[in-house]
Protein backbone atom coordinates (compact mmCIF):
# COMPACT_ATOMS: atom_id res chain seq x y z
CA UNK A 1 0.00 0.00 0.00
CA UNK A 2 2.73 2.32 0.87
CA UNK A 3 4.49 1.83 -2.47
CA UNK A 4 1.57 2.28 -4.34
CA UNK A 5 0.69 5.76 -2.08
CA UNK A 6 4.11 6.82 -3.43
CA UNK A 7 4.04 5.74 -7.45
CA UNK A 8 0.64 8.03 -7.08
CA UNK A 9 2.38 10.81 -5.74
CA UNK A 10 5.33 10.46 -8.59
CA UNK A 11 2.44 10.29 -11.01
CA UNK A 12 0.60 13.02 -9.50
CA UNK A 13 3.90 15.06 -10.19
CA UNK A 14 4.93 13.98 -13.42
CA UNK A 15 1.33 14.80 -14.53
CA UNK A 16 1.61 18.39 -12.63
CA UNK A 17 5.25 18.96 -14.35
CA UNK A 18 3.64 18.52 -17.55
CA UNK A 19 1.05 20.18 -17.16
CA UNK A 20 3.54 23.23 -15.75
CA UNK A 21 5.66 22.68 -19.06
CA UNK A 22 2.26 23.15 -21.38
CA UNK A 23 1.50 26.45 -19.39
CA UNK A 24 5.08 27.61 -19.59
CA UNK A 25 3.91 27.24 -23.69
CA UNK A 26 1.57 30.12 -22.78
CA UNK A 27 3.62 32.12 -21.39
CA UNK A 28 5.90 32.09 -24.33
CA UNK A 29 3.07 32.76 -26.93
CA UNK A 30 2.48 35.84 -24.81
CA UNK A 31 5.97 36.97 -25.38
CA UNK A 32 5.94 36.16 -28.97
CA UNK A 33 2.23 38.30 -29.26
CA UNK A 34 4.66 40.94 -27.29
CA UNK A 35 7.37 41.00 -29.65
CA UNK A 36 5.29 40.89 -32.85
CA UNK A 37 3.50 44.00 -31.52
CA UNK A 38 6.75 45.63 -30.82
CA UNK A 39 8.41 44.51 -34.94
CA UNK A 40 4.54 45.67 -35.98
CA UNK A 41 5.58 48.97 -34.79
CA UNK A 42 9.25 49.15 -35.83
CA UNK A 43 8.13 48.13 -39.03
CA UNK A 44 5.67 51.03 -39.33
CA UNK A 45 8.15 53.84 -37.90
CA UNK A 46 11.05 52.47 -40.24
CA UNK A 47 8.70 51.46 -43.15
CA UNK A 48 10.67 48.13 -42.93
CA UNK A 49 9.47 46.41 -46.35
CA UNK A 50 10.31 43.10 -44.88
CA UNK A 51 8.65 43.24 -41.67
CA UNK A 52 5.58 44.99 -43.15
CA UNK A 53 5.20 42.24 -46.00
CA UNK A 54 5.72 40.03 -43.23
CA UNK A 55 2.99 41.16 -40.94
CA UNK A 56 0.74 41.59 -43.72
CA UNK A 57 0.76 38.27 -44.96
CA UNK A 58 -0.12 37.12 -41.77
CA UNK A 59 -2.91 39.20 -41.09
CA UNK A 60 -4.49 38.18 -44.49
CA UNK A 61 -4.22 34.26 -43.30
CA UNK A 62 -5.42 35.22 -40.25
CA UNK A 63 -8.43 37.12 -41.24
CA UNK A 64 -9.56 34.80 -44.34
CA UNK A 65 -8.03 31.26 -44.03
CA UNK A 66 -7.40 30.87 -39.91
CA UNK A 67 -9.71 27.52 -38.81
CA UNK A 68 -9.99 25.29 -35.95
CA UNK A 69 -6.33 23.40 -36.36
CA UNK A 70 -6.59 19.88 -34.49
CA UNK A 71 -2.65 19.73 -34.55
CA UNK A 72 -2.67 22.59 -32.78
CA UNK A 73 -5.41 21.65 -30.41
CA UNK A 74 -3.58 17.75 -29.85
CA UNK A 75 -0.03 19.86 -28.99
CA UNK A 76 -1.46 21.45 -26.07
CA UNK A 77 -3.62 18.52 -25.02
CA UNK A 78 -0.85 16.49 -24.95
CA UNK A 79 0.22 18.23 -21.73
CA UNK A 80 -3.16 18.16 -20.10
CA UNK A 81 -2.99 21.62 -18.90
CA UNK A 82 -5.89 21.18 -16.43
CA UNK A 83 -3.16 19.29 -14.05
CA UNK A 84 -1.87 22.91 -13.63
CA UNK A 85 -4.41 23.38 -10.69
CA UNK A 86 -5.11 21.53 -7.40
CA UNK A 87 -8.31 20.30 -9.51
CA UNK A 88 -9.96 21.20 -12.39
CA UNK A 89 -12.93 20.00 -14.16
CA UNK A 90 -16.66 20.57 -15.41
CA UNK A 91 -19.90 19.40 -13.57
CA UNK A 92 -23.11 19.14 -14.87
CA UNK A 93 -26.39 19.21 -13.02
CA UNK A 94 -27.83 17.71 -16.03
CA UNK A 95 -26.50 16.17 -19.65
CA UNK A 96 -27.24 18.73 -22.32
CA UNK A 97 -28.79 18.11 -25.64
CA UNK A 98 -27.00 17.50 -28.29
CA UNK A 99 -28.38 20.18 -30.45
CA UNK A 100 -30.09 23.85 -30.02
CA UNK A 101 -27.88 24.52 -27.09
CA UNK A 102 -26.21 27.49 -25.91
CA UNK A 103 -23.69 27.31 -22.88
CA UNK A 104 -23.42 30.50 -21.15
CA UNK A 105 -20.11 30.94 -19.37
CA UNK A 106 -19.18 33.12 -16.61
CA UNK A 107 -17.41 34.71 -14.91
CA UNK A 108 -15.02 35.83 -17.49
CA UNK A 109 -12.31 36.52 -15.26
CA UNK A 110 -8.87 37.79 -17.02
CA UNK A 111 -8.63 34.44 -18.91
CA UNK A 112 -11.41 32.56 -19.06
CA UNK A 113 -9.58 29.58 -17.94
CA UNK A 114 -12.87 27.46 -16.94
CA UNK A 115 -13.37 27.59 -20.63
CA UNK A 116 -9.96 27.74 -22.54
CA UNK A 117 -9.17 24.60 -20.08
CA UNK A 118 -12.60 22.33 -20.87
CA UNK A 119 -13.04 23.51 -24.92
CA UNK A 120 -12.11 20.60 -27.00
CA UNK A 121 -12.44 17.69 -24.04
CA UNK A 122 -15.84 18.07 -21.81
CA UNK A 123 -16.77 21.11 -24.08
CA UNK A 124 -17.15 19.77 -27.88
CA UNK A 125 -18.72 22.63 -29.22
CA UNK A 126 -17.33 25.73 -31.07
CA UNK A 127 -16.82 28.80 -28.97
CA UNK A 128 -18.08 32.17 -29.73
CA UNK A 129 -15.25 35.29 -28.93
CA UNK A 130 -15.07 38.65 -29.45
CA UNK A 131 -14.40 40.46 -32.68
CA UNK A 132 -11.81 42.51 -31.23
CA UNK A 133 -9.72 39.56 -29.77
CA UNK A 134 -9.95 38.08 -33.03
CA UNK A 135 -8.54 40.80 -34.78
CA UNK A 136 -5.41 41.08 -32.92
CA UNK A 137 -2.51 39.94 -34.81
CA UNK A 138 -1.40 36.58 -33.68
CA UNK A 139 -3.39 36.26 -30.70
CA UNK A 140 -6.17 36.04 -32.86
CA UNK A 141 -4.91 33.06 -34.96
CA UNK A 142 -4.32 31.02 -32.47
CA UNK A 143 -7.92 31.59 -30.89
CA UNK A 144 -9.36 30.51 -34.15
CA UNK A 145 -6.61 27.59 -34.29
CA UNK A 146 -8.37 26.38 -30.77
CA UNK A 147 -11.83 26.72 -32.23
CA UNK A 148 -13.22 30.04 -31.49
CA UNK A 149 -15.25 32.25 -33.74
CA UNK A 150 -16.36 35.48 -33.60
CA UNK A 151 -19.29 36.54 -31.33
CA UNK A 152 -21.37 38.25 -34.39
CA UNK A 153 -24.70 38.19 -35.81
CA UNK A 154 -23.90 36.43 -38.85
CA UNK A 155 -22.11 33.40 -36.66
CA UNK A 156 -24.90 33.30 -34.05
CA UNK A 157 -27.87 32.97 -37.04
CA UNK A 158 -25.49 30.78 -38.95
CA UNK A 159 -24.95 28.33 -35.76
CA UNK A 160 -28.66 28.98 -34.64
CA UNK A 161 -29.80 27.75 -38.26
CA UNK A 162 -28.24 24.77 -38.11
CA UNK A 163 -29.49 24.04 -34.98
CA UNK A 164 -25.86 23.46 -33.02
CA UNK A 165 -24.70 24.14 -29.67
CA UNK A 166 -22.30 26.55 -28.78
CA UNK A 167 -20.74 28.37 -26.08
CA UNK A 168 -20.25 32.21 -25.15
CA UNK A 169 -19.39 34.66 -22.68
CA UNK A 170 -22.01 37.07 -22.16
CA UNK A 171 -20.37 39.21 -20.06
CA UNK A 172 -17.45 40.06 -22.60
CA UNK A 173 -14.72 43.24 -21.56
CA UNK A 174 -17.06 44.24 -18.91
CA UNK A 175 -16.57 40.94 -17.05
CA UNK A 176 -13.13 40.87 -17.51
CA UNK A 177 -13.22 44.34 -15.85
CA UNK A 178 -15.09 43.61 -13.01
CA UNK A 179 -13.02 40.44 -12.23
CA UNK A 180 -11.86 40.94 -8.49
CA UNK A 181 -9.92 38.10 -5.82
CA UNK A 182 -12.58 39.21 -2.66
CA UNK A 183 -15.68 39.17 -4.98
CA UNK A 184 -17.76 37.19 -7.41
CA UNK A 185 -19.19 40.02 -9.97
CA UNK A 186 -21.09 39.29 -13.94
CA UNK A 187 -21.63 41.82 -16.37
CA UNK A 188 -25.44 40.71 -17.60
CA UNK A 189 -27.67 43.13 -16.98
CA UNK A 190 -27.48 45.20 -20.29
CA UNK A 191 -26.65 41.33 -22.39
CA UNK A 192 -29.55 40.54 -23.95
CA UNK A 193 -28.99 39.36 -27.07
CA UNK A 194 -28.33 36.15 -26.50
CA UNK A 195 -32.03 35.27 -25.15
CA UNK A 196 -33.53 37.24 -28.36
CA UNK A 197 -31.72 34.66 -30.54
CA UNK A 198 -32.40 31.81 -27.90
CA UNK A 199 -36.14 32.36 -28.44
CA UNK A 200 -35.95 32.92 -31.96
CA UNK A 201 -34.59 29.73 -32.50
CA UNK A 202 -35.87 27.79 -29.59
CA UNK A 203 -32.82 27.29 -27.65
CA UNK A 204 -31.91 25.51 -24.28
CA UNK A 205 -29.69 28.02 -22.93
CA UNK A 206 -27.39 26.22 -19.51
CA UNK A 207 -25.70 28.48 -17.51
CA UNK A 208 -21.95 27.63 -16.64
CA UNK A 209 -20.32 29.54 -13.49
CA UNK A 210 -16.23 28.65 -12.72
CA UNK A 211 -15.70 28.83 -8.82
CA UNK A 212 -12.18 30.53 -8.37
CA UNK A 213 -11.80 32.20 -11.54
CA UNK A 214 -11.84 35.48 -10.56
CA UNK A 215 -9.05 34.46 -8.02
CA UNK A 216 -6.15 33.32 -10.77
CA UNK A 217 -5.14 36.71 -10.62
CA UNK A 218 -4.62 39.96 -9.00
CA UNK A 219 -6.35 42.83 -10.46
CA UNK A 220 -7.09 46.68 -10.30
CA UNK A 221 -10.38 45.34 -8.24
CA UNK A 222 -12.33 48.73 -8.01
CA UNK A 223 -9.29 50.99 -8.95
CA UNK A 224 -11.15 53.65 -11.06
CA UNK A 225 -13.63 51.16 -11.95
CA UNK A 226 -16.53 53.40 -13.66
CA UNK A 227 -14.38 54.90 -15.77
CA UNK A 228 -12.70 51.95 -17.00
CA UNK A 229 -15.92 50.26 -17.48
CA UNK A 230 -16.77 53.27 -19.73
CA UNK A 231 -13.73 52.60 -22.03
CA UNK A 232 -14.86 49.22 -22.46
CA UNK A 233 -17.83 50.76 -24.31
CA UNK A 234 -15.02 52.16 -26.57
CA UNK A 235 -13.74 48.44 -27.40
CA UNK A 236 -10.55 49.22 -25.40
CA UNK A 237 -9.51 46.32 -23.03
CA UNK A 238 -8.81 47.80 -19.78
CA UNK A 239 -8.55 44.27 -17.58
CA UNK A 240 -5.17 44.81 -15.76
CA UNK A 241 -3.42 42.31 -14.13
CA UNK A 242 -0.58 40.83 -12.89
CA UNK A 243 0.34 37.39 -11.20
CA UNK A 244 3.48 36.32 -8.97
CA UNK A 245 4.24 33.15 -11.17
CA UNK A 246 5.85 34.61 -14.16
CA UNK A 247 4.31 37.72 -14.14
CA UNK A 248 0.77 36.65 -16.59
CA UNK A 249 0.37 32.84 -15.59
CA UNK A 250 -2.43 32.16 -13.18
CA UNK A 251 -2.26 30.61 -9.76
CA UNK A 252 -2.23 27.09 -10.14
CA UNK A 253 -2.82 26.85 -5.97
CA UNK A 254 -7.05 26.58 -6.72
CA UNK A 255 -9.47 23.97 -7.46
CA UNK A 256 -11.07 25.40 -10.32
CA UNK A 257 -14.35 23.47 -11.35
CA UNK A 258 -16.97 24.60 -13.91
CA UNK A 259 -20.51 23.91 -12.45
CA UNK A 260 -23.26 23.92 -15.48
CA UNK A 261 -26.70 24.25 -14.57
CA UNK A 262 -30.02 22.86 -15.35
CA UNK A 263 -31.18 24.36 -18.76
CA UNK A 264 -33.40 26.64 -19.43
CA UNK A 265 -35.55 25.66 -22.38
CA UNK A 266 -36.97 29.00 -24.28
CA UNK A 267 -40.01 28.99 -26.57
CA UNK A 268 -39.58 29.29 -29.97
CA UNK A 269 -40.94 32.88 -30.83
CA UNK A 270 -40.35 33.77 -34.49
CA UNK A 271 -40.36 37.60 -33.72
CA UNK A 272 -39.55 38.07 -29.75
CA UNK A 273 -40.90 41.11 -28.55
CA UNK A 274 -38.83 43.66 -26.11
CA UNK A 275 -41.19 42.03 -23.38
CA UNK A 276 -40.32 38.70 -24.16
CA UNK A 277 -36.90 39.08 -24.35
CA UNK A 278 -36.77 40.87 -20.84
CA UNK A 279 -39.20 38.04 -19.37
CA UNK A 280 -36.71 35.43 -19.98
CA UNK A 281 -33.68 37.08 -19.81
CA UNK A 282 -34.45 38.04 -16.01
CA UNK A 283 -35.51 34.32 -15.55
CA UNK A 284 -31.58 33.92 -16.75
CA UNK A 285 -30.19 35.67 -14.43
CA UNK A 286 -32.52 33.98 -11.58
CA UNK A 287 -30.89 30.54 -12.32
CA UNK A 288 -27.64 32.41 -12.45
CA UNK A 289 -27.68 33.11 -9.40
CA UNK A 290 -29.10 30.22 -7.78
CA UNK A 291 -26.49 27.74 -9.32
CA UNK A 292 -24.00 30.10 -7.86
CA UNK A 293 -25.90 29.46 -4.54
CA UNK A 294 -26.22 26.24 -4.69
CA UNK A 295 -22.67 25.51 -4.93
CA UNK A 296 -20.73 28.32 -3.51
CA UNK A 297 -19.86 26.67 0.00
CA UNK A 298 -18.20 23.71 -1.37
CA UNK A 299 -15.53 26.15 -2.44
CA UNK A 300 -15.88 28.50 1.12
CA UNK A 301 -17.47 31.32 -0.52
CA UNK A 302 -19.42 33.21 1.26
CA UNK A 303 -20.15 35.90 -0.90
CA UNK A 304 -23.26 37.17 -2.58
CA UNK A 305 -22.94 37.65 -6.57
CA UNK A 306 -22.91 41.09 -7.80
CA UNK A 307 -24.59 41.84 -10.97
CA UNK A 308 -24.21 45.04 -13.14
């Protein structure tokens, strides 16, 4: 028994050096995305041909041919990133359809690691992102190399059409914003779009909330808070924050499991009205918050969730 306990804890390590080694990949992306930014604006100030040609080339890839890259996606699976943390994984109150589902997820946090973590192994579905992430050079290949696509009206009727499921994050910037270590805030209030397409198509839309996410890293908190919330309605990105492992990689001392609720099934309404929308978009944020409830001492939270 004893030598068994101790061949688990040399597995246990191997897996969580491996993991470690896959994360340490992410950092280094980051400093590449760094770098490119920095030869993106050499090559401007110094009209470097070479650089420019360079940079352009890439964009045009990125823009019209960047997919979904499974050799991309098997590289970084190989190190089964998720043994970063004390524990992470997805739980679901109940199994969700396998069509004309949408899986909300929240919080955003600085990362969305809940998600990033779960796409491609308990989450097979394509992701939805932002337009703006997905427009930054580099960064914004390698999103659509791991699946994502952007969070736009011609994707969501496209998806909606052919009646698959999908995931987004409704809370976009403004989560990312909001994202504090002491307490457990969503951006949802003014997010509404997501139920008007839900009902147009007759959608099951399951919450997903990721205990310790807002806790990977430290942020501004409430540091000028309004006003940065007010540049988010410019598209600027005003998330800052920092972390004592490496500077940007997250603290791998949490157990970080993704809780999906209990669907909400919507009615099919070919035209919602503004009434209908609101109706079931409050019922949303009901179940929100009562998954959050349900499960927030198993992870010693004792806070209340803060919507805005």
């Amino acid at each position: 028994m004893a030598s068994q306990s101790i061949d688990s804890q040399k597995q246990d390590k191997i897996k969580k050096i491996k993991a470690s080694i896959g994360v340490f990949f992410v950092f280094v992306i980051m400093a590449l995305f760094i770098i490119y930014v920095y030869l993106i604006i050499r090559g401007l100030i110094q009209r470097d041909i070479v650089i420019l040609t360079f940079t352009a080339t890439q964009i045009i890839y990125q823009v019209f041919f960047a997919k979904k890259n499974q050799t991309f996606i098997n590289f970084f699976q190989y190190f089964e990133c998720h043994n970063y943390f004390n524990h992470a994984i997805v739980e679901f109150e109940e199994e969700m359809q396998k069509n004309n589902s949408m899986l909300c997820v929240h919080p955003h946090g600085i990362l969305t690691v809940g998600l990033l973590l779960n796409l491609n192994t308990y989450i097979q579905m394509p992701a939805l992102s932002s337009r703006f992430l997905l427009s930054t050079p580099f960064l914004g290949m390698l999103c659509k190399w791991w699946g994502f696509k952007s969070v736009d009206g011609s994707n969501f009727k496209k998806l909606c059409e052919n009646g698959q499921n999908f995931a987004l994050v409704p809370g976009g910037f403004e989560e990312a914003t909001l994202s504090s270590q002491t307490k457990d805030r969503v951006y949802i209030k003014h997010r509404k779009g997501f139920i008007k397409y839900g009902l147009k198509y007759g959608y099951k839309i399951y919450p997903m909330y990721t205990f310790n996410e807002n806790k990977l890293f430290k942020t501004l908190d409430d540091t000028l808070l309004n006003f940065r919330l007010y540049l988010n309605k410019l598209k600027l990105v005003t998330a800052i924050f920092y972390s004592k492992y490496l500077f940007i990689l997250p603290d791998p001392n949490y157990n970080l499991t993704s809780v999906v609720a209990k669907g909400i099934q919507l009615p099919k309404i070919e035209n919602p009205t503004k009434q209908d929308v609101e109706k079931y978009h409050q019922m949303y944020i009901t179940e929100l918050k009562e998954l959050f409830n349900r499960h927030k001492a198993r992870f010693n939270n004792n806070n209340e969730m803060i919507i805005y």
